[in-house]
C-alpha atoms as a PDB file:
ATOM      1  CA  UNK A   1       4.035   7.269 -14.617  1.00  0.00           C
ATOM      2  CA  UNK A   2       4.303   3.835 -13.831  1.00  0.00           C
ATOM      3  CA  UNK A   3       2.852   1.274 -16.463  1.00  0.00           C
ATOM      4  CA  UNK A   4       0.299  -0.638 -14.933  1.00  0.00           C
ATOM      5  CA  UNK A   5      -1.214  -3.899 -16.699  1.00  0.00           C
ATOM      6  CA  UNK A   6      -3.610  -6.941 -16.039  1.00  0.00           C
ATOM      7  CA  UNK A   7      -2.865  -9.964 -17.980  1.00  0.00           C
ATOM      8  CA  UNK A   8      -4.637 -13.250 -17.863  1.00  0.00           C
ATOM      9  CA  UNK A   9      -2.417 -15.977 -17.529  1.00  0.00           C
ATOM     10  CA  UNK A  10      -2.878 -18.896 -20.007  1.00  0.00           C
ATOM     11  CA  UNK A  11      -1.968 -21.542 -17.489  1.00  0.00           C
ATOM     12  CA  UNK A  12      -3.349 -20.583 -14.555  1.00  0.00           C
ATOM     13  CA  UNK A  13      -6.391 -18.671 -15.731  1.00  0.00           C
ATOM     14  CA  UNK A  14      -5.955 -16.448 -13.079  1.00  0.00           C
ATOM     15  CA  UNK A  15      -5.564 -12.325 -12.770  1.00  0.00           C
ATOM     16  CA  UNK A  16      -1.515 -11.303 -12.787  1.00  0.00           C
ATOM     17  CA  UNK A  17      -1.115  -7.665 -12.267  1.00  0.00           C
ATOM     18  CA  UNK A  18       2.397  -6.191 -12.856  1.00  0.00           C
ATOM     19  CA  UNK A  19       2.449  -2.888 -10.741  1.00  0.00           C
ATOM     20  CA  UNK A  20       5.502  -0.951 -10.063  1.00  0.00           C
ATOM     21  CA  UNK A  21       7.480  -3.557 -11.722  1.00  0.00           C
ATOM     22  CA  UNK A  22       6.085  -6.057  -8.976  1.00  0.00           C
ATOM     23  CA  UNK A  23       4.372  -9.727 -10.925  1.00  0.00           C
ATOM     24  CA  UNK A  24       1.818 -11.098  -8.491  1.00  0.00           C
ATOM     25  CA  UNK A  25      -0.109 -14.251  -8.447  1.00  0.00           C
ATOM     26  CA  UNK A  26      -3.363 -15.025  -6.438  1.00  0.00           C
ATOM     27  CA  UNK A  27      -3.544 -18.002  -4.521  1.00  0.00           C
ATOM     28  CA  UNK A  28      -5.856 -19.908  -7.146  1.00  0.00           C
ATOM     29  CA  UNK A  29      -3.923 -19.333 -10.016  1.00  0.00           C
ATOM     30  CA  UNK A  30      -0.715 -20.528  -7.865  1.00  0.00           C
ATOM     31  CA  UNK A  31      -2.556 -23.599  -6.877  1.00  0.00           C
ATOM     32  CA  UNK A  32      -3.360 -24.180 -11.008  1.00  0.00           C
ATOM     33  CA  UNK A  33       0.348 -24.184 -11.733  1.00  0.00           C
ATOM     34  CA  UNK A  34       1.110 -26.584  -8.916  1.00  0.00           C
ATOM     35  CA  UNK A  35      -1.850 -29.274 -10.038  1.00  0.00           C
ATOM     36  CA  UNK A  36      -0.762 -28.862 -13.894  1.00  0.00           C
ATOM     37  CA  UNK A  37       3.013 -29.365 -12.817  1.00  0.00           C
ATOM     38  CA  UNK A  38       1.551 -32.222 -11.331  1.00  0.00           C
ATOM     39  CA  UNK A  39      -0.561 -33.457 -13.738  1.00  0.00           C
ATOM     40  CA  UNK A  40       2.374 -32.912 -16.061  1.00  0.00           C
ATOM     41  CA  UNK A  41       5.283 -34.648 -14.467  1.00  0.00           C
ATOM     42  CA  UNK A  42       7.536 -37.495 -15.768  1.00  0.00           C
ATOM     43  CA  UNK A  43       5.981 -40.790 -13.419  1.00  0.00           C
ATOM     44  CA  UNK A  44       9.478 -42.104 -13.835  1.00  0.00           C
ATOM     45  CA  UNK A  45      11.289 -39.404 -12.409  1.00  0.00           C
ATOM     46  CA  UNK A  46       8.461 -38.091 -10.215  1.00  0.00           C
ATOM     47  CA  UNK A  47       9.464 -34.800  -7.958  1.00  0.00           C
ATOM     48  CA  UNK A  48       9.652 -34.923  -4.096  1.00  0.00           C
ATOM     49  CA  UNK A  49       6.219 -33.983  -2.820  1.00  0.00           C
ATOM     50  CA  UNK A  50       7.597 -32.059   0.118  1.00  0.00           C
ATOM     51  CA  UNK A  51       9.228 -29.732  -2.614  1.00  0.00           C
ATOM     52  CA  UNK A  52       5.512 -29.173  -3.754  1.00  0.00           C
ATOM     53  CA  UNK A  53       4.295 -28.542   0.319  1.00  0.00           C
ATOM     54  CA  UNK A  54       7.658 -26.527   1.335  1.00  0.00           C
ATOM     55  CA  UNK A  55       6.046 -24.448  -2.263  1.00  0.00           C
ATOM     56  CA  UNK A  56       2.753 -24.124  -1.209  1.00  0.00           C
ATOM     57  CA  UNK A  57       3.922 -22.950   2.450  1.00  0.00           C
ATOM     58  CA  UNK A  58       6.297 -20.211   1.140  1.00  0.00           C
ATOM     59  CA  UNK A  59       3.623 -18.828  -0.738  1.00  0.00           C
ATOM     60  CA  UNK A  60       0.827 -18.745   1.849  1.00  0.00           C
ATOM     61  CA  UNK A  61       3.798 -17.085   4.229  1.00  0.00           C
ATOM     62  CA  UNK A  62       4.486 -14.794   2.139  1.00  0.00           C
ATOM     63  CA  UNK A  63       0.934 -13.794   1.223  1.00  0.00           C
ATOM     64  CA  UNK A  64       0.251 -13.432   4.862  1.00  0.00           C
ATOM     65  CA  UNK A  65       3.380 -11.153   5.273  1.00  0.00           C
ATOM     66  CA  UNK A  66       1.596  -8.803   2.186  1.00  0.00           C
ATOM     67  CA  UNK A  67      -1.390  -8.961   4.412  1.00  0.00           C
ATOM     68  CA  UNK A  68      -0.343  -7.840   7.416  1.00  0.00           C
ATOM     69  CA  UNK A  69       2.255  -5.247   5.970  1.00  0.00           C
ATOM     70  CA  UNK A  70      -1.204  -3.810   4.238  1.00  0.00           C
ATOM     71  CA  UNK A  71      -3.047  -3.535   7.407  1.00  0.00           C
ATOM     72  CA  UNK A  72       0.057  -1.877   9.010  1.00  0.00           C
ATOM     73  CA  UNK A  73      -0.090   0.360   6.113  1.00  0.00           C
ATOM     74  CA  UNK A  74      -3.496   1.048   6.370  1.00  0.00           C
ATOM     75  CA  UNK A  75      -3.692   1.685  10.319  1.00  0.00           C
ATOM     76  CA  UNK A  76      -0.437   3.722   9.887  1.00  0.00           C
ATOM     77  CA  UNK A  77      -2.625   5.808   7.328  1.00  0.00           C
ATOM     78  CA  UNK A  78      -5.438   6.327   9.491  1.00  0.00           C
ATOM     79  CA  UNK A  79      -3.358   7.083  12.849  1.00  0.00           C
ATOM     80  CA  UNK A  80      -1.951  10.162  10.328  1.00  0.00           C
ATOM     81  CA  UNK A  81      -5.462  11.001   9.139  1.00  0.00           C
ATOM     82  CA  UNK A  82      -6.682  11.431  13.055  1.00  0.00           C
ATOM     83  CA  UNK A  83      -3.685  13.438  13.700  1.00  0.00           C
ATOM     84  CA  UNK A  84      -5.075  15.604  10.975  1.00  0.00           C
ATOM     85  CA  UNK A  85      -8.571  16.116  11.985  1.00  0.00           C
ATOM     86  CA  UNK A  86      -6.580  16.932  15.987  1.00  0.00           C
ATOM     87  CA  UNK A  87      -4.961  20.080  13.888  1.00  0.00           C
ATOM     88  CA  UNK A  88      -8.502  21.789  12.133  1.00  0.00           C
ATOM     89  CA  UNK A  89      -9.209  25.030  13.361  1.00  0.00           C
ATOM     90  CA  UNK A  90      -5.050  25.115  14.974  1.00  0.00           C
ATOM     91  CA  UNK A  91      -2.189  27.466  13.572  1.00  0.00           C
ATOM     92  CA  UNK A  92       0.386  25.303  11.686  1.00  0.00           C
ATOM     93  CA  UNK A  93       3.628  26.209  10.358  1.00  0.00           C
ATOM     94  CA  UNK A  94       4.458  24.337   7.213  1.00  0.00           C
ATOM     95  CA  UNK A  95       7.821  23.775   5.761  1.00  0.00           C
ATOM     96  CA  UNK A  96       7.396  24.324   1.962  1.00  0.00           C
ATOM     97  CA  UNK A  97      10.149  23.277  -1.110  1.00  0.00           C
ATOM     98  CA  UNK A  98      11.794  26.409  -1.285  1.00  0.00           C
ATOM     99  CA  UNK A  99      13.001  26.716   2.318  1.00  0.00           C
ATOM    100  CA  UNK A 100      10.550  29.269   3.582  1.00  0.00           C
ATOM    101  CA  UNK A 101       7.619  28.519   5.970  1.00  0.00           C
ATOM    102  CA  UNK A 102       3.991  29.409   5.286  1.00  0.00           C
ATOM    103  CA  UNK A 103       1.688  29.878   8.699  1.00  0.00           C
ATOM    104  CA  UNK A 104      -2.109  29.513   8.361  1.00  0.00           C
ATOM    105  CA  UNK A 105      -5.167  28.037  10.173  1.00  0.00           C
ATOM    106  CA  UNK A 106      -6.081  24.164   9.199  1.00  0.00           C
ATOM    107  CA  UNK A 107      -9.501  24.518   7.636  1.00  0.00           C
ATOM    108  CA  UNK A 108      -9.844  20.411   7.072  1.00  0.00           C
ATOM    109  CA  UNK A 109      -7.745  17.406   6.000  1.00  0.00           C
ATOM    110  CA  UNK A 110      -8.176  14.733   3.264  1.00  0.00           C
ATOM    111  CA  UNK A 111      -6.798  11.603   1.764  1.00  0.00           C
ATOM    112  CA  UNK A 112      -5.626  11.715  -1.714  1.00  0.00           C
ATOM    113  CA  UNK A 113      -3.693   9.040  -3.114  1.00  0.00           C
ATOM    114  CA  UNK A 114      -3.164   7.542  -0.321  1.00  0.00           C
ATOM    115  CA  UNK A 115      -1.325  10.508   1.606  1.00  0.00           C
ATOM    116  CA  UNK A 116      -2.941  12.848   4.040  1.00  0.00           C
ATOM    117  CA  UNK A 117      -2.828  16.753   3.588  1.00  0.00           C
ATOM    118  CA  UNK A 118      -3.561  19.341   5.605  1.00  0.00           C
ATOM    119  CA  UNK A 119      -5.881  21.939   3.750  1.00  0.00           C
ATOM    120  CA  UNK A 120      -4.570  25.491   5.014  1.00  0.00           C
ATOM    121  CA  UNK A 121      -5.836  29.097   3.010  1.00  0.00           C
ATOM    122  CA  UNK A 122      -7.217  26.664   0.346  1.00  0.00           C
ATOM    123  CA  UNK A 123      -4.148  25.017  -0.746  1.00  0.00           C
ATOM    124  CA  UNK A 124      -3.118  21.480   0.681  1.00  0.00           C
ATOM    125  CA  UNK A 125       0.074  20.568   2.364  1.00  0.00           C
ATOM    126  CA  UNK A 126       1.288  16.936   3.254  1.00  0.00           C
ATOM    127  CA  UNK A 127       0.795  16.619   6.989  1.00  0.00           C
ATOM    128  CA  UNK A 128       4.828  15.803   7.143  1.00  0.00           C
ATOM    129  CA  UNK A 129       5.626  19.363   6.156  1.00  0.00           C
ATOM    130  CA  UNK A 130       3.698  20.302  10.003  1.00  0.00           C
ATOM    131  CA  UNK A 131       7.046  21.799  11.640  1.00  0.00           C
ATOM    132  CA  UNK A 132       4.968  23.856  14.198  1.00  0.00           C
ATOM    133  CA  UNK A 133       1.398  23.858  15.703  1.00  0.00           C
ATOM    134  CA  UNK A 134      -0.448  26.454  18.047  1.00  0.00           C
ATOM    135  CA  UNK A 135      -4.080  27.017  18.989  1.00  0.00           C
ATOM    136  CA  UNK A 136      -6.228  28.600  16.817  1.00  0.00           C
ATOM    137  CA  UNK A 137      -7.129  32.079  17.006  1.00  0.00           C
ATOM    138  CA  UNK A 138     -10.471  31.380  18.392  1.00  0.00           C
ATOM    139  CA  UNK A 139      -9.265  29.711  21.443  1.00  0.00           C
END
């Protein structure tokens, strides 16, 4: 299990979470850090303000990028929990750990964790492990 914290950070005042080893930074709190670098700088040797802009840009890019790779996540997720619902009340063939195959009527799907299952004879089955589907006995 991955150890998951939320820290305050003393200069920015902002929420830093550290998840799966990844540090991120809101916007706000990035914008903190860039006005107290500012506020703190040497006027004698005073740093190039485009540095600061070129700063500000690569973090709003990248922030975007998180954004959009969420929301490809997230439809990606949702195409795979229709594709589900298309297999309730079908005969799948599932591929299990061991090599064998287990063969059973979908009953329902659900989301756990952020994965979609296939609920066959009570037990649940990641919709990968669907090597084979026919119609149901009913139709």
């Amino acid at each position: 299990m991955s150890d998951i914290g939320i820290y305050s950070s003393p200069i920015a005042g902002d929420v830093i979470s550290n998840d799966s080893g990844k540090s991120t930074i809101e916007m706000g709190g990035f914008l903190k850090i860039l006005a107290a670098e500012l506020q703190n700088q040497d006027p004698l040797n005073a740093g190039d303000s485009t540095q600061y802009l070129q700063q500000m840009l690569q973090f709003t890019s990248l922030e975007q990028m998180e954004n959009l790779s969420k929301s490809v996540e997230n439809m990606f997720l949702s195409q795979k929990f229709e594709q589900g619902s298309l297999m309730i009340g079908k005969t799948a063939k599932i591929a299990l750990n061991d090599g064998t195959y287990k063969t059973g009527q979908v009953s329902s799907v659900n989301l756990t964790n952020g994965n979609v299952y296939v609920v066959v004879d009570d037990d649940k089955y990641a919709i990968d492990d669907v090597v084979e589907l026919s119609p149901g006995e009913s139709e």
